[in-house]
Protein backbone atom coordinates (compact mmCIF):
# COMPACT_ATOMS: atom_id res chain seq x y z
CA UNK A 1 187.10 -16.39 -140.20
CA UNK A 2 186.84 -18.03 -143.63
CA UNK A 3 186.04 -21.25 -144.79
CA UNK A 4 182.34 -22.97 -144.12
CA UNK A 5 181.93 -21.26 -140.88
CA UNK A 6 181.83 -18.10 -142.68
CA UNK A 7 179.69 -19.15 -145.14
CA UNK A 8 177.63 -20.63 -142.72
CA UNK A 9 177.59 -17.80 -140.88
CA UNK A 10 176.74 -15.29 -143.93
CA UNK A 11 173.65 -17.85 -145.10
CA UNK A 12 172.30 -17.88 -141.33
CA UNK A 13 171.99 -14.81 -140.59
CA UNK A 14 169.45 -13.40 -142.41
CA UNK A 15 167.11 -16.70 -141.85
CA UNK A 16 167.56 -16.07 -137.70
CA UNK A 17 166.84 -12.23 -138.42
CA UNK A 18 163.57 -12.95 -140.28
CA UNK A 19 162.83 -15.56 -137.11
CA UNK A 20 163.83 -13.43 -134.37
CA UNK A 21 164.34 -9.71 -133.35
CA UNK A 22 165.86 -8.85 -130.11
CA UNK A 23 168.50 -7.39 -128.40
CA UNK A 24 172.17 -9.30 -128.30
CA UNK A 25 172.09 -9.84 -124.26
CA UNK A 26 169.12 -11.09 -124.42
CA UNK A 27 169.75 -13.34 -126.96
CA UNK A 28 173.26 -14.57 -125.07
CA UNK A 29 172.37 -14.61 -121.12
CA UNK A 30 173.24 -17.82 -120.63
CA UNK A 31 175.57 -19.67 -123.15
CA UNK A 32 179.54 -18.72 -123.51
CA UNK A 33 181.13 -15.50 -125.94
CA UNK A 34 182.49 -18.24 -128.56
CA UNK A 35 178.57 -19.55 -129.24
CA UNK A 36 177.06 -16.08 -128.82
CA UNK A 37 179.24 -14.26 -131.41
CA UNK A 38 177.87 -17.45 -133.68
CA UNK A 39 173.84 -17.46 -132.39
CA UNK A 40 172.68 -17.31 -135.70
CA UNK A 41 174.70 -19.62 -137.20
CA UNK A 42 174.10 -22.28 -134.19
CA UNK A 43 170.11 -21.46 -134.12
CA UNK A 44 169.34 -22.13 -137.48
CA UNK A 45 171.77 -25.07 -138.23
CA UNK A 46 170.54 -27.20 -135.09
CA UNK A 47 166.98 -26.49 -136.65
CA UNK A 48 167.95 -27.58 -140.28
CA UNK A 49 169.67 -30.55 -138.92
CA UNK A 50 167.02 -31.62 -136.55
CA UNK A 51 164.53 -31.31 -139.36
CA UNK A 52 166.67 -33.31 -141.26
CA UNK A 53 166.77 -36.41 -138.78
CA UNK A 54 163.00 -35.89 -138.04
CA UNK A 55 162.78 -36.44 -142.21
CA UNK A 56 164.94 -39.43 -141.97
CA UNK A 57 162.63 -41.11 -139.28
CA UNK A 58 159.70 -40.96 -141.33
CA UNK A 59 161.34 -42.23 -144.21
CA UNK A 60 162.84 -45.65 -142.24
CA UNK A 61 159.45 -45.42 -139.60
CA UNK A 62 159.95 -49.11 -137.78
CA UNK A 63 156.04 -48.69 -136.86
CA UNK A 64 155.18 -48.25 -140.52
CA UNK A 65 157.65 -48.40 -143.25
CA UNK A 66 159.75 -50.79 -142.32
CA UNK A 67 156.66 -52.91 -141.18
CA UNK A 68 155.31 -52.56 -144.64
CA UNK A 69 158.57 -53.24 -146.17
CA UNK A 70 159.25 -56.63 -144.08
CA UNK A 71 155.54 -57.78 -145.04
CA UNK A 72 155.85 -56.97 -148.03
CA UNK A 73 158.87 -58.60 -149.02
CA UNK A 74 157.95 -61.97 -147.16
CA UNK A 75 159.58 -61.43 -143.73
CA UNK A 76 158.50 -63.46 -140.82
CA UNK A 77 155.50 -62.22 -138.62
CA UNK A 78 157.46 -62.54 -135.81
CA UNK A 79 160.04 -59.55 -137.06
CA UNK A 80 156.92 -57.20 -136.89
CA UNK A 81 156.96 -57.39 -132.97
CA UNK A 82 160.39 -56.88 -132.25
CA UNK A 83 160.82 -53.64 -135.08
CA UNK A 84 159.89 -50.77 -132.45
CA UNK A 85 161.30 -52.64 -129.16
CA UNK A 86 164.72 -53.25 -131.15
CA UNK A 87 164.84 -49.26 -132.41
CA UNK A 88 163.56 -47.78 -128.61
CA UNK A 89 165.35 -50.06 -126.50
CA UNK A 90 168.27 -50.41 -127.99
CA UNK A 91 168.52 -46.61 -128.27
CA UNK A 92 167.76 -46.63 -124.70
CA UNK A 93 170.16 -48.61 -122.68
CA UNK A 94 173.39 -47.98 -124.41
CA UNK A 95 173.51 -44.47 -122.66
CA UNK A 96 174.05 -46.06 -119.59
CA UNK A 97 177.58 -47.05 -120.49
CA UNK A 98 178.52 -43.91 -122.61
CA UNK A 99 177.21 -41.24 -120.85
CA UNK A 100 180.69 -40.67 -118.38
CA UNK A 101 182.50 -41.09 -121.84
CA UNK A 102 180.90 -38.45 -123.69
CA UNK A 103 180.68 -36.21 -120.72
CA UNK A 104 184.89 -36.26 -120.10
CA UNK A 105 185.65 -34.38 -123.58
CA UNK A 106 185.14 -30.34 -123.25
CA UNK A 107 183.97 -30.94 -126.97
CA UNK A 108 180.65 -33.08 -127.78
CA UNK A 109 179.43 -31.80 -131.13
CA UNK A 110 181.65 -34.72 -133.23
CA UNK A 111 179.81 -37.72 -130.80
CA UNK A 112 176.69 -36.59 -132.52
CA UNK A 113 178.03 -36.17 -136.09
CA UNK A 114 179.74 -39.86 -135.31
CA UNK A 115 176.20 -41.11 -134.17
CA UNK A 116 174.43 -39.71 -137.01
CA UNK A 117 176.92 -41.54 -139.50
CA UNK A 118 176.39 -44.61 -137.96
CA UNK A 119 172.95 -44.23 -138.44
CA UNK A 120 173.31 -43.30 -142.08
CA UNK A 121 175.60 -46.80 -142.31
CA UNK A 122 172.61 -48.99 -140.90
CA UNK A 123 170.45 -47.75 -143.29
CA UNK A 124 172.02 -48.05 -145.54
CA UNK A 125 172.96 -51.62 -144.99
CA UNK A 126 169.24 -52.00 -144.61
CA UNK A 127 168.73 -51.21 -148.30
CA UNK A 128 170.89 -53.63 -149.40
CA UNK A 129 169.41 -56.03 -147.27
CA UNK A 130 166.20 -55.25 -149.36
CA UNK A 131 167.54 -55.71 -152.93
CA UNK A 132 169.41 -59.04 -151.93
CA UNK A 133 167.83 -60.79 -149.14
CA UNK A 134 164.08 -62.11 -148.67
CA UNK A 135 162.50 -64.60 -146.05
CA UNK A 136 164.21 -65.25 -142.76
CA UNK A 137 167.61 -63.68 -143.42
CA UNK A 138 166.43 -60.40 -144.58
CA UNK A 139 164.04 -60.21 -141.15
CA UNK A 140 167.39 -60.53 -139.39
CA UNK A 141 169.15 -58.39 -141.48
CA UNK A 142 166.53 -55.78 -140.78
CA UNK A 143 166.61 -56.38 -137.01
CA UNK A 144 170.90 -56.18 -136.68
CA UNK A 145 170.69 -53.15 -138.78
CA UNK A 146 167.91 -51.51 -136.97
CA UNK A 147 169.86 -52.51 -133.80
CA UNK A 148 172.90 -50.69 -135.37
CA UNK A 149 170.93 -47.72 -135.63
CA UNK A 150 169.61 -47.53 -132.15
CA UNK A 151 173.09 -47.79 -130.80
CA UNK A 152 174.21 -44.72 -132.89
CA UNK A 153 170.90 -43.34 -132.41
CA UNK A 154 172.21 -43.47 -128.67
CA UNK A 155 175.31 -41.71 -128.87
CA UNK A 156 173.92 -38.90 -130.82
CA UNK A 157 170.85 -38.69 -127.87
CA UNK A 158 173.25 -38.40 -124.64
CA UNK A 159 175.32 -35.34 -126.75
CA UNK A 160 172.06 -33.36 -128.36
CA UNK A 161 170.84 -31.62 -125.28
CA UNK A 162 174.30 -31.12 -124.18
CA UNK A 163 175.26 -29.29 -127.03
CA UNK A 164 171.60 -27.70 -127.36
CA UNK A 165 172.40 -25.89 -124.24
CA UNK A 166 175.95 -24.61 -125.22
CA UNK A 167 174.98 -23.81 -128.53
CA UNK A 168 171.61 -22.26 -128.15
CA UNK A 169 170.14 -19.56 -125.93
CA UNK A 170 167.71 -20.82 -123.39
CA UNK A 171 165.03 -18.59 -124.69
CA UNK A 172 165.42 -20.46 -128.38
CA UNK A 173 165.99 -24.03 -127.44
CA UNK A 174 162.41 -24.84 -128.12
CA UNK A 175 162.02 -22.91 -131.35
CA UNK A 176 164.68 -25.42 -132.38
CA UNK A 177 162.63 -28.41 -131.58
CA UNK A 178 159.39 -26.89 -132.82
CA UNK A 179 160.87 -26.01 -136.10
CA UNK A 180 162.71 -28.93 -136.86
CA UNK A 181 159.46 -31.36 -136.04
CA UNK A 182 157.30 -29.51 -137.87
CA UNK A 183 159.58 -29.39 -140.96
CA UNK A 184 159.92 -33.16 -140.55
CA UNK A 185 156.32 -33.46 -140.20
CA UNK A 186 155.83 -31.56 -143.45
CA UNK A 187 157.80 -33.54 -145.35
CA UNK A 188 156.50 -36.57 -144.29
CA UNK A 189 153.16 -35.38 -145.02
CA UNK A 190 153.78 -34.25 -148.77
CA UNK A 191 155.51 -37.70 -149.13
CA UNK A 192 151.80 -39.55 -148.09
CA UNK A 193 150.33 -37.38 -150.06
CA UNK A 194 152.09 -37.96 -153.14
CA UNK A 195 152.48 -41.94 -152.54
CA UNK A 196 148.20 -41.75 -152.05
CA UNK A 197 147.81 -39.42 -155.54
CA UNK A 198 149.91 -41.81 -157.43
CA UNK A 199 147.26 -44.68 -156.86
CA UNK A 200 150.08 -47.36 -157.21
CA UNK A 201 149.25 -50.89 -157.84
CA UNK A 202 150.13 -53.80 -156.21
CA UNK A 203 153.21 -54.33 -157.98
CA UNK A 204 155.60 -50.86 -157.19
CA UNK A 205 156.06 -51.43 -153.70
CA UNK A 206 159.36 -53.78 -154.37
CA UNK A 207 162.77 -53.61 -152.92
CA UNK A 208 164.16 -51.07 -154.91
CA UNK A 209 161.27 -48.19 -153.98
CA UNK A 210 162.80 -49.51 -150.12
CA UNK A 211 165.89 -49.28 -150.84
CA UNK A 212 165.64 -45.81 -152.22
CA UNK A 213 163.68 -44.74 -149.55
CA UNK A 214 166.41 -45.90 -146.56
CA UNK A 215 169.02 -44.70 -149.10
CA UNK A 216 167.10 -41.18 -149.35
CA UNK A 217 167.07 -41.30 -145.65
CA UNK A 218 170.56 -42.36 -144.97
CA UNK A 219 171.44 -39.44 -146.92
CA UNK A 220 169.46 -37.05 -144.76
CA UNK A 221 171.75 -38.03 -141.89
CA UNK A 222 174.94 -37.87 -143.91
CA UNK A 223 174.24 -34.45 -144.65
CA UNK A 224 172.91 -33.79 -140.80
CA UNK A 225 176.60 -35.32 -139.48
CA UNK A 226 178.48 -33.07 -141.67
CA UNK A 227 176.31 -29.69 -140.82
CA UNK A 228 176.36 -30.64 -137.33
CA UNK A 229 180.01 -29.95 -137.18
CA UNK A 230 180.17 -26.34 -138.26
CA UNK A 231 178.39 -25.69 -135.06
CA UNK A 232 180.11 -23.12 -132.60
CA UNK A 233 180.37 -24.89 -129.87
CA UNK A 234 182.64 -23.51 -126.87
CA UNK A 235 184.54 -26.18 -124.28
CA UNK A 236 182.26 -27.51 -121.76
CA UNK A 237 182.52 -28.77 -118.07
CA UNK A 238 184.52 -32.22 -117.85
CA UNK A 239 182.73 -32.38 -114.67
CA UNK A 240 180.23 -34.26 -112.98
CA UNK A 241 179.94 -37.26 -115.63
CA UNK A 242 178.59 -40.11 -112.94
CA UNK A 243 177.92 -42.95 -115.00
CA UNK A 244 174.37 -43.62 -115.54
CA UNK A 245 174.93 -47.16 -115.49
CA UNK A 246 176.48 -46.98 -111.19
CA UNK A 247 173.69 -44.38 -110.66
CA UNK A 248 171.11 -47.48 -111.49
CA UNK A 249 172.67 -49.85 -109.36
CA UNK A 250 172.33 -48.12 -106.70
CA UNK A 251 168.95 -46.54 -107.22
CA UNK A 252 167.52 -49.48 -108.65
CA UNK A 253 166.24 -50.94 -105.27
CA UNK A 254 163.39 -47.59 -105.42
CA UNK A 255 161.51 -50.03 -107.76
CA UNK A 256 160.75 -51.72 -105.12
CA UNK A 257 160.98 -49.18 -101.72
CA UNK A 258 159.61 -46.09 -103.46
CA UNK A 259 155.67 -46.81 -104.15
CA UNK A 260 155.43 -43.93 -105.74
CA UNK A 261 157.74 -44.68 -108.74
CA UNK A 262 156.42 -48.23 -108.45
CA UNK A 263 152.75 -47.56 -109.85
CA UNK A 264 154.02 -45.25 -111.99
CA UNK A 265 156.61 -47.29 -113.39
CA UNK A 266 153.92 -50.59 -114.29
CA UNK A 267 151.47 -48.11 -115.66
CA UNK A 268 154.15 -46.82 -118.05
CA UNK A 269 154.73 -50.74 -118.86
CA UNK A 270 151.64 -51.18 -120.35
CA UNK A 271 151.55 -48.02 -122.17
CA UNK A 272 154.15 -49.74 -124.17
CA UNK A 273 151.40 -51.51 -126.03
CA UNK A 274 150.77 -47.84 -127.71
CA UNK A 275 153.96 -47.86 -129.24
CA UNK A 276 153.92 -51.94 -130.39
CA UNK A 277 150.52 -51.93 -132.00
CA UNK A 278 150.85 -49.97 -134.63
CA UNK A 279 152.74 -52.42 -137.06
CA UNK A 280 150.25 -55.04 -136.90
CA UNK A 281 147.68 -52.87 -138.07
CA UNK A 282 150.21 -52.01 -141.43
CA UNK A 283 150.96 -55.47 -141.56
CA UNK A 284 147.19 -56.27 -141.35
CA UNK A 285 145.91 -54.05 -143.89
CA UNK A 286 148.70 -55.43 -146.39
CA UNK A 287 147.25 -59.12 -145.23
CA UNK A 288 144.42 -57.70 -146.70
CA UNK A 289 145.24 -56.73 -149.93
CA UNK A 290 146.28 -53.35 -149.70
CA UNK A 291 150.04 -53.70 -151.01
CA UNK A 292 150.29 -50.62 -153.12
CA UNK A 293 152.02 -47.65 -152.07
CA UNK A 294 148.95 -45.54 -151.62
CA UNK A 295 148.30 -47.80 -148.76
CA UNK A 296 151.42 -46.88 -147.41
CA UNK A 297 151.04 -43.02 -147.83
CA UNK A 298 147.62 -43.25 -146.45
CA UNK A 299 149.56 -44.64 -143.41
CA UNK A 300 152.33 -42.17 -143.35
CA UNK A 301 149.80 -38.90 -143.43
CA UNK A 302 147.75 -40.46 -140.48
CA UNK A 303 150.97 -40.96 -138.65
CA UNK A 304 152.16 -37.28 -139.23
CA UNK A 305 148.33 -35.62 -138.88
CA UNK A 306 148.16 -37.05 -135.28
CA UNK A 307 151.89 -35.96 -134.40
CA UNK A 308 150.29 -32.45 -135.58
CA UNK A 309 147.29 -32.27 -133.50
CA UNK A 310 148.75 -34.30 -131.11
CA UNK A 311 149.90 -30.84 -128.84
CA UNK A 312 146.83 -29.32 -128.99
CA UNK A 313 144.80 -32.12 -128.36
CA UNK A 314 146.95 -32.98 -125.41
CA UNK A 315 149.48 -30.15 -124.15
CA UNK A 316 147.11 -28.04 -121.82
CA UNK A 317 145.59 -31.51 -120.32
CA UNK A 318 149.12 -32.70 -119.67
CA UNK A 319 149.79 -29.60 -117.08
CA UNK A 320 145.95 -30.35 -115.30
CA UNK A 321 146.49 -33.65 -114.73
CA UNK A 322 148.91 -35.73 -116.60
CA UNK A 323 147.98 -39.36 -114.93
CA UNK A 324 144.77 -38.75 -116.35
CA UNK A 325 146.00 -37.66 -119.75
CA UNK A 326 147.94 -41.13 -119.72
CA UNK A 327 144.93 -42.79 -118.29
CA UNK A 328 142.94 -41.25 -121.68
CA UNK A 329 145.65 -42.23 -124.04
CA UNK A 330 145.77 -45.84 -122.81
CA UNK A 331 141.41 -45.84 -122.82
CA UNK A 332 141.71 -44.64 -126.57
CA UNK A 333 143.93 -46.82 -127.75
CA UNK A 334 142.27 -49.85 -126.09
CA UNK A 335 139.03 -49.09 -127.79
CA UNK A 336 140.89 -48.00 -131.03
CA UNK A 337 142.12 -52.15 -130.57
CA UNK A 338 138.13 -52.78 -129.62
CA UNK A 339 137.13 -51.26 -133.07
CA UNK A 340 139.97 -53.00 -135.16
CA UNK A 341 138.79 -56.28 -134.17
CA UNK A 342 135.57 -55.44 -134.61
CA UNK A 343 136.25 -54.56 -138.09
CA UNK A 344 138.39 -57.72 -138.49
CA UNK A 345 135.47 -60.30 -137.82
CA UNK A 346 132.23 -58.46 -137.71
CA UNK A 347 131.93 -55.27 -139.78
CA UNK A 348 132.99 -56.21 -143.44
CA UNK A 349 130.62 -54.00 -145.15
CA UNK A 350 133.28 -51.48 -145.17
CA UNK A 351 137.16 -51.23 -146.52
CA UNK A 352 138.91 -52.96 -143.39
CA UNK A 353 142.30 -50.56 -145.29
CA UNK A 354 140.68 -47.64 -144.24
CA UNK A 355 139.61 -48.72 -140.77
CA UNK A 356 143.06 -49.52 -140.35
CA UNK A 357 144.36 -46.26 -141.44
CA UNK A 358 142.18 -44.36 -139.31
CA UNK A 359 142.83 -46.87 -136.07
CA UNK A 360 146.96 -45.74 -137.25
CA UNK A 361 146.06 -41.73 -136.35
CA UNK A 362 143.89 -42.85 -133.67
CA UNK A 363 146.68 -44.97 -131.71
CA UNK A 364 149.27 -42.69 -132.74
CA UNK A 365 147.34 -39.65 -131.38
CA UNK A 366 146.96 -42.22 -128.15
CA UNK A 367 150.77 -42.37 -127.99
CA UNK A 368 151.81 -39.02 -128.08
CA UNK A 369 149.26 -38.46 -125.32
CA UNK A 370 151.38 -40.97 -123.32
CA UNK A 371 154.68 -39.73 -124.51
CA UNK A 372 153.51 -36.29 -123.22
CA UNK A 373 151.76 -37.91 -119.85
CA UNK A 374 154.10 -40.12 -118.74
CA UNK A 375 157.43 -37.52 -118.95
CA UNK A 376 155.39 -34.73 -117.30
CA UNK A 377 154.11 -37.08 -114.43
CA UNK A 378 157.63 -38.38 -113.80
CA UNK A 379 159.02 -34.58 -113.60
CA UNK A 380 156.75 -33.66 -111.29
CA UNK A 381 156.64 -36.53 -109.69
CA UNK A 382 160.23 -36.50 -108.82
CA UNK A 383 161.92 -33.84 -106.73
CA UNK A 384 165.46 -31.78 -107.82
CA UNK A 385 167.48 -34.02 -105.78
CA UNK A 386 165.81 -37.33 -107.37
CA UNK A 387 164.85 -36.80 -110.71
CA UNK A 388 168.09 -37.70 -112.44
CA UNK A 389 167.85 -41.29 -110.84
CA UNK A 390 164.10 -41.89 -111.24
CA UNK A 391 164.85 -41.17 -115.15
CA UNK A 392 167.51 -43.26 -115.37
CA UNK A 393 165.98 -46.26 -113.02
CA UNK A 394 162.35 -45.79 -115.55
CA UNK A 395 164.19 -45.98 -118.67
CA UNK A 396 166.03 -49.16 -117.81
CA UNK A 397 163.42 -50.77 -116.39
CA UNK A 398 161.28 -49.79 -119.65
CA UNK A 399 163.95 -50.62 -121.83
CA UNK A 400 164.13 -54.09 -120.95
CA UNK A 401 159.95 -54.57 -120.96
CA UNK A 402 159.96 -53.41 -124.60
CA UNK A 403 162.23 -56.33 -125.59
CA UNK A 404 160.25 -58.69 -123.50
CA UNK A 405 156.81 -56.88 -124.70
CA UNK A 406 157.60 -56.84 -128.75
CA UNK A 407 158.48 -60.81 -128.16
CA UNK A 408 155.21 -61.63 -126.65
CA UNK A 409 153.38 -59.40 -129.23
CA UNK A 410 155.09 -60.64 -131.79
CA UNK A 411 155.07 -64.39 -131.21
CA UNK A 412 150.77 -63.78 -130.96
CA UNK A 413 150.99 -61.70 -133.98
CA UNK A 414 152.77 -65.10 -135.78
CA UNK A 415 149.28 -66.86 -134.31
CA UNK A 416 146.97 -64.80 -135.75
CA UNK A 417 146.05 -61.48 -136.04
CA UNK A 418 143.37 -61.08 -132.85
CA UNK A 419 145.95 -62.61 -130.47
CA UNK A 420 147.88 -59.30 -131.06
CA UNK A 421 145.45 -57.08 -131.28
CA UNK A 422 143.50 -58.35 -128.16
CA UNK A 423 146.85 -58.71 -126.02
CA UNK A 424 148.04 -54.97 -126.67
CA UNK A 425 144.30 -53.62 -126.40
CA UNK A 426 144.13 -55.42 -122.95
CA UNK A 427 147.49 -53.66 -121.56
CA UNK A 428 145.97 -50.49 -122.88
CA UNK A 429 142.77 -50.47 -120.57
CA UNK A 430 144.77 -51.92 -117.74
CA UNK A 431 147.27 -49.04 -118.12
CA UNK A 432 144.22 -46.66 -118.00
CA UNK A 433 142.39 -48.36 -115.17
CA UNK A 434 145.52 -48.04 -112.92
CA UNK A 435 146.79 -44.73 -114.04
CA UNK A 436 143.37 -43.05 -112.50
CA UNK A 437 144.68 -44.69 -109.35
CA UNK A 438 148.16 -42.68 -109.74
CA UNK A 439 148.96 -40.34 -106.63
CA UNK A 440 147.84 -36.88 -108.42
CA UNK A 441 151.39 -34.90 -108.72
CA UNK A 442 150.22 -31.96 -111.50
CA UNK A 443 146.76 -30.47 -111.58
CA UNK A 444 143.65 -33.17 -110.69
């Protein structure tokens, strides 16, 4: 073989030796000849690229870069709300439709490369949007091109663990997850970091220090699509691709026959108020005064120190009893709302920017907790035999309530402030109250 798979091959393999050191069955138990002969290669590319793409999300964060960067340059209050339902949802309910699609070609590595291209596009669009547009039009021009990325975002989610498991032996597949977050969680740590040492004023956080950062990030995926490619990846089953979409309609009625799922499913509703909160607190902390990009880094290291800690804090609690590590995460970030508004209109005697910034690690330490709760309580909450539909039924379901949710929040945000603040806090501790109540399926 010549040509970049070679070369790919030749630069891999000592990386995956200085990883990993066992015997070649081992290694290849379960995936076919044509990715085995190629392990290295596939192991340490799907880490490199993944790192990439977790880069490229903290560069273009909706929750706090691109809520900065719509404040900042004089977007409506309104866009705030509808920044992470538009990237989640819209991520989210596409698969429905492609899934069958994807699933008929024996091939699936180039629907990811395609997905992370169209991702580069919208950001890239985005920075543009930056440089020319201000007001009204560049809040929508944010939103469509956030919207574009979510649907390629979407594409490139129902092929990863597809290809993950035809690339990669089981035994590694979570080395490449653990690597690639915690490169991506490196860099977006040094980039904090240096954004908080350079002390910048008011003044440097323009549209062109935006648009090089969604152009930087655009570039990350570029790179990712094109690397993604030289993957080995042998022809897979063209069987079995039920459309997601059909698999709804006809398990959709459980919402409503299925307690069970029902609880669970309304709990998991309000825990979307972990996920909308945090850009109101950016854009808050930038109403007060903070504009310069130290305020920003401060922001992006909290954001990456609680994705960190956020395993060890949570992981082991998770497999005890993971209704009440959701019921936690909702309690803390209800109280983390509690002390922001406390701040807000009663304790001025300190820097409200640094309340702010530590509320950021505290709610997104609260999310992650509900991330992990909420997917480890639906696992074991489901059986074999239902599982796939009570994933597909909760993700529709949620899909649609974090449109609905990031309009509500949004439109109080655009009132003032508290209205926000207080509405999300509120789902928080009703979401904790309620998730005690769960029927106990792990652990407690």
């Amino acid at each position: 073989m010549t040509g970049p798979e070679a070369l790919a091959d030749k630069a891999a393999e000592p990386v995956f030796a200085l990883i990993h050191d066992e015997d070649e069955g081992r290694m290849c138990a379960d995936i076919a000849d044509e990715a085995c002969a190629h392990q290295p290669r596939n192991f340490v590319l799907s880490a490199f690229v993944l790192s990439l793409t977790k880069t490229g999300d903290r560069l273009m964060d909706p929750k706090i870069v691109l809520a900065w960067m719509v404040t900042a340059l004089g977007a409506p209050a309104a866009v705030i709300g509808l920044l992470s339902p538009v990237r989640e949802a819209l991520a989210l309910l596409p698969q429905l439709f492609i899934a069958r699609l994807i699933r008929q070609r024996p091939r699936r590595k180039v629907f990811w490369s395609l997905g992370s291209a169209g991702q580069a596009s919208a950001l890239l669009l985005m920075a543009l949007s930056a440089l020319t547009l201000e007001g009204w039009a560049l809040g929508g021009a944010v939103l469509a091109c956030l919207a574009l990325f979510a649907l390629s975002r979407g594409v490139s989610s129902v092929s990863y663990k597809d290809v993950l498991g035809k690339t990669v032996a089981r035994t590694r597949r979570g080395a490449v997850a653990g690597y690639g977050a915690s490169l991506g969680g490196l860099s977006a740590s040094a980039l904090g970091i240096w954004l908080i040492l350079r002390q910048s004023g008011e003044g440097e956080a323009g549209p062109l220090f935006f648009a090089g950062l969604l152009a930087a990030a655009a570039g990350l995926w570029l790179v990712a699509a094109a690397l993604y490619l030289l993957l080995a990846e042998a022809p897979g089953s063209t069987d079995g691709g039920a459309n997601a979409f059909e698999a709804v309609q006809a398990q959709l009625a459980k919402v409503w026959t299925d307690r069970d799922l029902r609880d669970f499913l309304i709990v998991r509703a309000l825990l979307i108020s972990t996920a909308l909160a945090t850009p109101f607190y950016v854009s808050l902390a930038q109403g007060e005064g903070n504009h310069g990009l130290a305020g920003l880094g401060g922001f992006l290291l909290a954001g990456a120190a609680a994705s960190t800690v956020s395993g060890w804090v949570w992981g082991r609690a998770a497999d005890r009893s993971s209704r009440l590590v959701m019921a936690a995460a909702g309690l803390l970030a209800a109280l983390v709302g509690a002390l922001a508004l406390f701040a807000l209109f009663w304790w001025r005697t300190v820097e409200l920017s640094w309340v702010l910034t530590a509320c950021v690690f505290l709610l997104s330490l609260a999310h992650e907790g509900v991330r992990l709760g909420r997917s480890t309580y639906l696992v074991d909450l489901a059986s074999e035999e239902t599982r796939a539909s009570y994933t597909a039924v909760s993700n529709t379901v949620i899909g649609v309530m974090l449109l609905i949710m990031g309009a509500v929040s949004g439109a109080a945000f655009q009132a003032g402030p508290a209205y926000a603040l207080a509405f999300l806090a509120i789902c928080s501790l009703m979401a904790a109250v309620l998730a005690v109540r769960l029927k106990p399926v792990s652990g407690a």
